[in-house]
N, C-alpha and C. Protein backbone atom coordinates (compact mmCIF):
# COMPACT_ATOMS: atom_id res chain seq x y z
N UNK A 1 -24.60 -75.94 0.90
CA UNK A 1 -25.00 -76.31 2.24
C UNK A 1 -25.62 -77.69 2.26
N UNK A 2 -26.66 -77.84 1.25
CA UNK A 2 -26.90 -79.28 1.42
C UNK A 2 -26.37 -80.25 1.19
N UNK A 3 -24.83 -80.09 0.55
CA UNK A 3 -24.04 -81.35 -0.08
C UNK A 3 -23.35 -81.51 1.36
N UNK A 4 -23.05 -80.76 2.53
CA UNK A 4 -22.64 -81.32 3.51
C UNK A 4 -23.21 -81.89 4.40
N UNK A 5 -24.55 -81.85 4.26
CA UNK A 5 -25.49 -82.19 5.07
C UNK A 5 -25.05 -84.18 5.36
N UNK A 6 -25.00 -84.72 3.57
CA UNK A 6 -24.43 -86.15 3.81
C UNK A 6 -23.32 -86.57 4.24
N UNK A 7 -22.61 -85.64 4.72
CA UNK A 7 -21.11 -85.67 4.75
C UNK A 7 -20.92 -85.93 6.25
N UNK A 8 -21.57 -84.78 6.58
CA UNK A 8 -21.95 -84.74 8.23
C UNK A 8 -22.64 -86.12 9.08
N UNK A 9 -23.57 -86.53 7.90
CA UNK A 9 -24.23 -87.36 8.63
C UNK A 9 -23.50 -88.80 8.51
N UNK A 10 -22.39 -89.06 7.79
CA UNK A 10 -21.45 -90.50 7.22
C UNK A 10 -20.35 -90.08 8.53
N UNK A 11 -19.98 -89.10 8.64
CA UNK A 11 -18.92 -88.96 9.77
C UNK A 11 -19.89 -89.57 11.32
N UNK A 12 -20.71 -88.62 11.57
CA UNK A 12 -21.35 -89.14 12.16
C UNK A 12 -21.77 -90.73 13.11
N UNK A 13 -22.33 -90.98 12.04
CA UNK A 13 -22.44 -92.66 11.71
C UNK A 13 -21.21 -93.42 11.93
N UNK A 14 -20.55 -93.43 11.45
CA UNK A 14 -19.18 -93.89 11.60
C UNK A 14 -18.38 -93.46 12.87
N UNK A 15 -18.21 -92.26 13.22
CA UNK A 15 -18.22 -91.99 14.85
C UNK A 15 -19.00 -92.97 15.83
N UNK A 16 -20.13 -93.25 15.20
CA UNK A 16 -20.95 -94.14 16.19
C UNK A 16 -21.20 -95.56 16.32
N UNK A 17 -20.46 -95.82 15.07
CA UNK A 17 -20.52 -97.46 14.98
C UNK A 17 -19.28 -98.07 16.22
N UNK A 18 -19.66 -99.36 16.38
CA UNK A 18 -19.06 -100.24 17.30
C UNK A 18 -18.16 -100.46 16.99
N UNK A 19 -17.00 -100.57 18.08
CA UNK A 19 -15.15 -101.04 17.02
C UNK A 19 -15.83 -102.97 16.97
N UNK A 20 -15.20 -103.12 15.65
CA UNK A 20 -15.42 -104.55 15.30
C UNK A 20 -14.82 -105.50 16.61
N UNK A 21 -14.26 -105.36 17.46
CA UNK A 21 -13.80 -106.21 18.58
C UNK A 21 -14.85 -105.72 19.95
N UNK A 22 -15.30 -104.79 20.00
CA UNK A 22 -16.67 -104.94 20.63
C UNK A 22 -17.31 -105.98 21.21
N UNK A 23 -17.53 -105.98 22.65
CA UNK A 23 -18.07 -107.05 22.89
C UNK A 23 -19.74 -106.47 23.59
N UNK A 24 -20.81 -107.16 23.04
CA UNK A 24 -22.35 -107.44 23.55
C UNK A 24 -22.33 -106.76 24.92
N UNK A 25 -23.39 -105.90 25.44
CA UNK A 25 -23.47 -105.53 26.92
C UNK A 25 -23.43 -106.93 27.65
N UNK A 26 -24.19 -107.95 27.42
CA UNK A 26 -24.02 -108.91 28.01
C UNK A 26 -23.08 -109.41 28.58
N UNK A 27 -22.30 -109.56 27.36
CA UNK A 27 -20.61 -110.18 27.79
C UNK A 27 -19.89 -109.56 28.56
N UNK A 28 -20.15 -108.21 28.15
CA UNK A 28 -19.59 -107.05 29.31
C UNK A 28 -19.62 -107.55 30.36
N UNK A 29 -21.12 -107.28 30.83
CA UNK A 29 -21.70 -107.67 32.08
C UNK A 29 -21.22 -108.89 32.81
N UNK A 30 -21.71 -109.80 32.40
CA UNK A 30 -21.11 -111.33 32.98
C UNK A 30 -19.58 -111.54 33.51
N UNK A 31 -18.88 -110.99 32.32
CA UNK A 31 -17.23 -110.60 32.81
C UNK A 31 -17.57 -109.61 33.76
N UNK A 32 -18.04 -108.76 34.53
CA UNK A 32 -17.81 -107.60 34.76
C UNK A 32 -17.59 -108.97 36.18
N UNK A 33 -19.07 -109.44 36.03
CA UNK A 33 -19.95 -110.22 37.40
C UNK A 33 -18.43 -111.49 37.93
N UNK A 34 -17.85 -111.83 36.86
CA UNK A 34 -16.76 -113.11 37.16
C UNK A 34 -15.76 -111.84 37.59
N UNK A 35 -15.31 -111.26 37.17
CA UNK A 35 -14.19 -110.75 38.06
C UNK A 35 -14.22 -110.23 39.89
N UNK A 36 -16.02 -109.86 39.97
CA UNK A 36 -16.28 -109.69 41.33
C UNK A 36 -15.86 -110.57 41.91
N UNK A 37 -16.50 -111.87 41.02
CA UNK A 37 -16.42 -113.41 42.32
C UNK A 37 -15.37 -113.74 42.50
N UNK A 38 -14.63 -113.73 41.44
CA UNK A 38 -12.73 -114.03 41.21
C UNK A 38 -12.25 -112.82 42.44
N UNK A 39 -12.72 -111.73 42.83
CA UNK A 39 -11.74 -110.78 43.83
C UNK A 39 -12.06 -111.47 45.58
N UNK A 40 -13.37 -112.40 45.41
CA UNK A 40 -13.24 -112.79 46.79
C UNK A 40 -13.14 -114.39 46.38
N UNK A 41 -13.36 -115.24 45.38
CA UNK A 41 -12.79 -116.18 45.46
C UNK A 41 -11.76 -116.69 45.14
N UNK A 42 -10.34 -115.98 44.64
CA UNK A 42 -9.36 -116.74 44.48
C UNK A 42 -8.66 -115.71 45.85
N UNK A 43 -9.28 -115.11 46.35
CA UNK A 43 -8.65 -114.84 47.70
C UNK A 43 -8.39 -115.79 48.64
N UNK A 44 -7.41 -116.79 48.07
CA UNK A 44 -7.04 -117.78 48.60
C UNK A 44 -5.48 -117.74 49.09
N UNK A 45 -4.82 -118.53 49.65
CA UNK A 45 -2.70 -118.65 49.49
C UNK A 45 -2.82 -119.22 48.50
N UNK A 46 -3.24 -120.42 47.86
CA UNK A 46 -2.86 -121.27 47.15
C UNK A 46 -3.26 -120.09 45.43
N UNK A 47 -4.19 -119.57 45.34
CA UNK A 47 -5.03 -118.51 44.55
C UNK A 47 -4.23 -117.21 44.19
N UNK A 48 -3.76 -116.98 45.39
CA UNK A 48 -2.97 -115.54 45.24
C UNK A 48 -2.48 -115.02 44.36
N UNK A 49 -1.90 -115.64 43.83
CA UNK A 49 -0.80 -114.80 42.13
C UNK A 49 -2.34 -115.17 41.28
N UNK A 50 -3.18 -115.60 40.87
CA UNK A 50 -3.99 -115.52 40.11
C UNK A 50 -4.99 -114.16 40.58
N UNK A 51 -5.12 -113.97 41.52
CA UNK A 51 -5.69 -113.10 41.74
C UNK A 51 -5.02 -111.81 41.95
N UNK A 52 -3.63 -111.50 42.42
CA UNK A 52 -2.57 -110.75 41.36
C UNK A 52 -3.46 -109.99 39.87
N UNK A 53 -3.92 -110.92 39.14
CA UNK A 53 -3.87 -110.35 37.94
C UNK A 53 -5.22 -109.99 37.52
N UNK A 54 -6.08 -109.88 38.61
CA UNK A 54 -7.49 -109.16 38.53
C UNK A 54 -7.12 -107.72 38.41
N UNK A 55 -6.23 -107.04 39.12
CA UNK A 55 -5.50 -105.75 39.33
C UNK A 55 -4.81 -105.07 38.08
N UNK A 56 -4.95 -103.80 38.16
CA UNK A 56 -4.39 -102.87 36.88
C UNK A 56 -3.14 -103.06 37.58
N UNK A 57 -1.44 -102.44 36.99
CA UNK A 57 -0.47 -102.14 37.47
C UNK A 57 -0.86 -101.07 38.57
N UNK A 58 -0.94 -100.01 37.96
CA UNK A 58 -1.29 -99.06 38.69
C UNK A 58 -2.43 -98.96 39.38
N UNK A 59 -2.84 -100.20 40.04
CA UNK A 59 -3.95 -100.47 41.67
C UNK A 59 -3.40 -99.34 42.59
N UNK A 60 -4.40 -98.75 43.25
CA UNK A 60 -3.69 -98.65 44.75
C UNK A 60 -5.46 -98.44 45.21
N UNK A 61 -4.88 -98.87 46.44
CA UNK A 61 -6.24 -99.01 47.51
C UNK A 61 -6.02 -98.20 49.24
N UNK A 62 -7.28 -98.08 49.06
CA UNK A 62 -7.37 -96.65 50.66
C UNK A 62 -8.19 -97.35 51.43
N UNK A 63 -7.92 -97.12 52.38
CA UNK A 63 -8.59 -97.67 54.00
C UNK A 63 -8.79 -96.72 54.81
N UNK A 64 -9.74 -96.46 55.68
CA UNK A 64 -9.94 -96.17 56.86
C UNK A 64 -9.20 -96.26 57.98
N UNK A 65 -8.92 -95.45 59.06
CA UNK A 65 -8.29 -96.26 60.06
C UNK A 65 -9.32 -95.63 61.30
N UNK A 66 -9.55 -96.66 62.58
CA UNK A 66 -10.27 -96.43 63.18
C UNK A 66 -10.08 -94.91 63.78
N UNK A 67 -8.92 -94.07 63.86
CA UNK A 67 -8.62 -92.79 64.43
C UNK A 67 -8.68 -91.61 63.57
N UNK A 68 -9.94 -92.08 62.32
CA UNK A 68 -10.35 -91.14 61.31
C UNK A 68 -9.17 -90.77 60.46
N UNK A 69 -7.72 -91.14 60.63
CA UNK A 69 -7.02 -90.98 59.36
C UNK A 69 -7.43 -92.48 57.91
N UNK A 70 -6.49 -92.17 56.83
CA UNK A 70 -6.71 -92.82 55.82
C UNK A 70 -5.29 -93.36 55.56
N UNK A 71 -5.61 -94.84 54.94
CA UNK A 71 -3.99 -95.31 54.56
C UNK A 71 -4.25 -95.42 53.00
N UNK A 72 -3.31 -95.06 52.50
CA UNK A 72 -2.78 -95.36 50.75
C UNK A 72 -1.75 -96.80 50.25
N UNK A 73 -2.22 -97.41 49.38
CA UNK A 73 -1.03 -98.65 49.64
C UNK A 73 -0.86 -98.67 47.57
N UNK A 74 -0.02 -99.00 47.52
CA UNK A 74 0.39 -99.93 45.99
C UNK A 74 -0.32 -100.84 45.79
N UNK A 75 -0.06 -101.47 44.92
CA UNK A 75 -0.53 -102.64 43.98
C UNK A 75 0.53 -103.65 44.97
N UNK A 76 1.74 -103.42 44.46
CA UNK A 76 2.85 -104.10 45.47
C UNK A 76 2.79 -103.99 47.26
N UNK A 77 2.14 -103.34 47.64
CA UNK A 77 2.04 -102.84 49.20
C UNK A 77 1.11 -103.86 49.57
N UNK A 78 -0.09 -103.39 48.97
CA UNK A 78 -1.00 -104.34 49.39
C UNK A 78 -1.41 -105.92 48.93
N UNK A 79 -0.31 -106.19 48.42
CA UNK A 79 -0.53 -107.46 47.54
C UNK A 79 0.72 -108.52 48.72
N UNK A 80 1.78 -107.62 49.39
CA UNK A 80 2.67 -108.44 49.63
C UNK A 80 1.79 -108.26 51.41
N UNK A 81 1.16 -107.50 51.77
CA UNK A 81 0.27 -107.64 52.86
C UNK A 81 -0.62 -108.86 52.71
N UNK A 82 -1.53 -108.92 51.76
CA UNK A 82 -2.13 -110.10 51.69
C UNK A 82 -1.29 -111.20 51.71
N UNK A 83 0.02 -111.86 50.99
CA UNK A 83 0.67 -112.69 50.83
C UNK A 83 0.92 -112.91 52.55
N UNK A 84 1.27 -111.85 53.10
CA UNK A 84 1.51 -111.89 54.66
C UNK A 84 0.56 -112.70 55.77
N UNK A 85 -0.91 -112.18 55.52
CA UNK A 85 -2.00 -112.33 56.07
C UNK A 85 -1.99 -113.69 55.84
N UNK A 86 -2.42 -114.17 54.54
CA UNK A 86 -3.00 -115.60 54.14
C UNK A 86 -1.93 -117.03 54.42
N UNK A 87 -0.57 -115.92 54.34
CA UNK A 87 0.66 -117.31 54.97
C UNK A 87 0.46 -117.75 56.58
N UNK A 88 -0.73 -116.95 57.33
CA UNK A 88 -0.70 -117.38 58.70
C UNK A 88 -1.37 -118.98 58.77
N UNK A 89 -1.88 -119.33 57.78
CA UNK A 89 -2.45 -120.54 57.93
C UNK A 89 -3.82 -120.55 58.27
N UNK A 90 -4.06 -119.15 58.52
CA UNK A 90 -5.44 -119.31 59.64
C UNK A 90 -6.91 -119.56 58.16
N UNK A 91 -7.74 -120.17 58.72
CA UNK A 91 -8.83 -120.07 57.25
C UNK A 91 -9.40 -118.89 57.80
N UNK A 92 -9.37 -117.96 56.22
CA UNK A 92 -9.40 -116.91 55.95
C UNK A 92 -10.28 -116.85 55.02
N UNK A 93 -11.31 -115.77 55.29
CA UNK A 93 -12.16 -115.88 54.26
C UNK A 93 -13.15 -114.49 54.10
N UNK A 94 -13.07 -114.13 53.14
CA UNK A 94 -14.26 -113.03 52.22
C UNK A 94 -15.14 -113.19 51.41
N UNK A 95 -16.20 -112.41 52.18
CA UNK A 95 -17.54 -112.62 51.07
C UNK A 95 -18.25 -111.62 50.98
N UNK A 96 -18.96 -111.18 49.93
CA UNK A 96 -19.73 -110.11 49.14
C UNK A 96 -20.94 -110.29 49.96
N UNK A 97 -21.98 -108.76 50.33
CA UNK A 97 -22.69 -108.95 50.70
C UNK A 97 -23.63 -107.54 50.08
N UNK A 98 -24.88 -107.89 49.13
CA UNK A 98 -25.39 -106.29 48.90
C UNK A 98 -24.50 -105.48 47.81
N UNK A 99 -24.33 -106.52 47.19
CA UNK A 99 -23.09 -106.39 45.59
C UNK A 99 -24.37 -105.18 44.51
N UNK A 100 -23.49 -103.83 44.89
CA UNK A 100 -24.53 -102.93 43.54
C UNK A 100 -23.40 -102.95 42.75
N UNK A 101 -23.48 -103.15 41.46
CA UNK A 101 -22.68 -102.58 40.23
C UNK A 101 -23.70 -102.32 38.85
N UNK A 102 -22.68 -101.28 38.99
CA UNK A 102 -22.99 -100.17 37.80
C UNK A 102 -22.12 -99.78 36.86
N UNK A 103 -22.59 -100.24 35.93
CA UNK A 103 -21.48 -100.05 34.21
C UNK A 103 -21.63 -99.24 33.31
N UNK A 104 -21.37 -98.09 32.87
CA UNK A 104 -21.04 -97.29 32.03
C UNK A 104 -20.41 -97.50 30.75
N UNK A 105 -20.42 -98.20 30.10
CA UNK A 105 -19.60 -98.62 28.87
C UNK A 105 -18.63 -99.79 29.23
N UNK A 106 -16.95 -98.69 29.51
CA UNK A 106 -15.61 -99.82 29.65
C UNK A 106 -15.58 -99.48 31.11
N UNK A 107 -16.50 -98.60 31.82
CA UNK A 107 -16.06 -97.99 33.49
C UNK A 107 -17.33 -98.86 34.44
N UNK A 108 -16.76 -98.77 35.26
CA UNK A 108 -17.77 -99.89 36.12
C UNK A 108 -17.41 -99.36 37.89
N UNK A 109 -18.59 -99.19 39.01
CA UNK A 109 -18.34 -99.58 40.17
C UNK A 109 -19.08 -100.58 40.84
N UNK A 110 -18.49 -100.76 41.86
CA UNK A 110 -18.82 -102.04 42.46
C UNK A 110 -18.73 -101.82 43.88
N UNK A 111 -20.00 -101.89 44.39
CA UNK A 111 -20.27 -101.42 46.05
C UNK A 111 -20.58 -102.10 46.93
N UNK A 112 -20.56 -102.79 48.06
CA UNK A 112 -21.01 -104.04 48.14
C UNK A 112 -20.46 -103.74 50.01
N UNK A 113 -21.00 -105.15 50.91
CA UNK A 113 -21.05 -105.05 52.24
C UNK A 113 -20.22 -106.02 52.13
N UNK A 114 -18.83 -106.44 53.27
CA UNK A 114 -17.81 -107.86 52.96
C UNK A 114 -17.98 -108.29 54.52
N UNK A 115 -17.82 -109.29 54.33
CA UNK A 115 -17.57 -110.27 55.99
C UNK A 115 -16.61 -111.20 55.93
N UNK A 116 -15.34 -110.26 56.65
CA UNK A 116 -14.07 -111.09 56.68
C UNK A 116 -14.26 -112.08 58.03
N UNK A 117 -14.11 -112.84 57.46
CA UNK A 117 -13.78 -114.48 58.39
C UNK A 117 -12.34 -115.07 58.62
N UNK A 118 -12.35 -114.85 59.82
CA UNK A 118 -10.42 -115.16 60.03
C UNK A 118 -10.52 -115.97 61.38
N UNK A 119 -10.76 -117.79 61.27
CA UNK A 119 -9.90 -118.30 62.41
C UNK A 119 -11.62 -118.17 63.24
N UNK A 120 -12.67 -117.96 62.41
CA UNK A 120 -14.10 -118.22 63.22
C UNK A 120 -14.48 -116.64 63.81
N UNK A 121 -13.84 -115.91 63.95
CA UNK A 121 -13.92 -114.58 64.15
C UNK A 121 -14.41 -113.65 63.03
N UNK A 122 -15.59 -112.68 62.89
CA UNK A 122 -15.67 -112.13 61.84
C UNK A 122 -15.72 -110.64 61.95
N UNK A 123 -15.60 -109.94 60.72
CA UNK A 123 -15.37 -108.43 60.71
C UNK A 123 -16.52 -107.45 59.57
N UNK A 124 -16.86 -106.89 60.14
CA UNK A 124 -17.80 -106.29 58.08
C UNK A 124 -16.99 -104.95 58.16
N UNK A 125 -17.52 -104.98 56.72
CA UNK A 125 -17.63 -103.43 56.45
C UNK A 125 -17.77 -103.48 54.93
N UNK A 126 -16.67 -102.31 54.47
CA UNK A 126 -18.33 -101.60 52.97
C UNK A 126 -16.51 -101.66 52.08
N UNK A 127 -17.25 -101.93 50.72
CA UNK A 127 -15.84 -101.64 49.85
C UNK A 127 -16.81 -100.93 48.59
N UNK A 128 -15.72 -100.26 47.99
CA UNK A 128 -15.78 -99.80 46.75
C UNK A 128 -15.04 -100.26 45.45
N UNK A 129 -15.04 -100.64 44.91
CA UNK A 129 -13.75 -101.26 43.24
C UNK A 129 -14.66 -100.35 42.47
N UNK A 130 -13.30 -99.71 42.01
CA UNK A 130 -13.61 -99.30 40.43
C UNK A 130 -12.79 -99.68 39.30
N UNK A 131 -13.36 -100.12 38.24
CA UNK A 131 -13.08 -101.37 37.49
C UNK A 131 -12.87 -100.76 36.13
N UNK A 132 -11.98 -100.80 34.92
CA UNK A 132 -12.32 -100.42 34.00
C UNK A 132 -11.81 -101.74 33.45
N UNK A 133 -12.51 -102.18 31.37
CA UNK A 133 -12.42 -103.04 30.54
C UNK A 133 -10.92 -102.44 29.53
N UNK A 134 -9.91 -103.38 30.12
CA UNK A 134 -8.74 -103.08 28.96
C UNK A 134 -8.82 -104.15 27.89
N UNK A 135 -9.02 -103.78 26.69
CA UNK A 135 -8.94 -105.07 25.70
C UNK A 135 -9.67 -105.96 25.90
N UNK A 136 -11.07 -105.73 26.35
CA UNK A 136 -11.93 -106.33 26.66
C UNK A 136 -12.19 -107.23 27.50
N UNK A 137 -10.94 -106.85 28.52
CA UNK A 137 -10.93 -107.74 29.59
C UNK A 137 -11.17 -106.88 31.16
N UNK A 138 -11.89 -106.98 31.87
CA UNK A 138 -12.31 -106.13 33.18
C UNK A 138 -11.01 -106.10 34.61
N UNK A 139 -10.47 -105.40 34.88
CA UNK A 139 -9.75 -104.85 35.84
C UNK A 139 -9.72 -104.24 37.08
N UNK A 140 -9.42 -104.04 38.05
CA UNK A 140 -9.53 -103.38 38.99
C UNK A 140 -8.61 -102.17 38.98
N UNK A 141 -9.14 -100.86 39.22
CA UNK A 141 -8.12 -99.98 38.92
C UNK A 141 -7.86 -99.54 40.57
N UNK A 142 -8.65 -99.77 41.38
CA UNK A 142 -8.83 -99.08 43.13
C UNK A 142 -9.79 -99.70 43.49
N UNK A 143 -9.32 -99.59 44.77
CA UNK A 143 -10.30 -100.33 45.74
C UNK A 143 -9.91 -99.09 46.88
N UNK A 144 -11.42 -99.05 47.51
CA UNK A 144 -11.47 -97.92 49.13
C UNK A 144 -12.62 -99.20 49.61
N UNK A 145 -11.98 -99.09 51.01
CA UNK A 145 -12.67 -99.81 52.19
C UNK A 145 -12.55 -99.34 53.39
N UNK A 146 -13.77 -99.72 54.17
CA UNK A 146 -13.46 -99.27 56.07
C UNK A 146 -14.50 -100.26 56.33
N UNK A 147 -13.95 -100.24 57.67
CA UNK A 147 -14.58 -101.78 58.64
C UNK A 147 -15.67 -101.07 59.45
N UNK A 148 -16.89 -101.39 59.62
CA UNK A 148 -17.88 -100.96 60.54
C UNK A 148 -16.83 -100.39 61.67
């Protein structure tokens, strides 16, 4: 019994050590913080395909609709909507307001108040991203939103 006692405790240990490509909570963090700013600042036309690649393949994002149903969209659905929106020319613009995030290891959410600006006209409401770290790089896996 006691010769397994060290045996137990080396598995252990080794269960618990860091994979050598590991990156610092810090670094975590900071990446976690640049990909927020990157989802409303390269929300640009000129930006667009860069911001494309904040997104997992498998994105999809849910909305509200004012008559209490819900819409479901793709990665592709809602990406060629934006391409739609931002080709109007109009200055268009999003911003974070009341940004909580919370990180769990490689899982992360991100809660926050937005004020869409379109053409001097503005809109709020509340979003959710949930984010996970692939290869040590931070992602968006979903996004849910509704407009005040």
């Amino acid at each position: 019994m006691h010769c397994l006692l060290p045996l137990v405790l080396a598995v252990s240990s080794v269960a618990q050590a860091p994979a050598s490509s590991a990156q610092p909570a810090s670094a975590l963090d900071a990446a976690l913080r640049k990909v927020v700013a990157d989802y409303v600042g390269l929300y640009r036309n000129d930006t667009l395909p860069k911001w494309r690649e904040l997104f997992l393949p498998s994105f999809s994002v849910a909305s509200t609709n004012p008559d209490g149903t819900t819409r479901l969209r793709s990665l592709d659905e809602f990406y060629a909507a934006q391409e739609r929106y931002l080709a109007t020319g109009r200055e268009i613009r999003e911003t974070l307001e009341n940004v909580k995030i919370e990180r769990q290891g490689r899982l992360a959410s991100v809660w926050a108040d937005f004020v869409l600006a379109d053409a001097g006209d503005t809109s709020r409401g509340r979003l959710v991203l949930l984010m996970m770290a692939e290869q040590g790089r931070w992602r968006i896996h979903s996004l849910m939103f509704s407009y005040e």
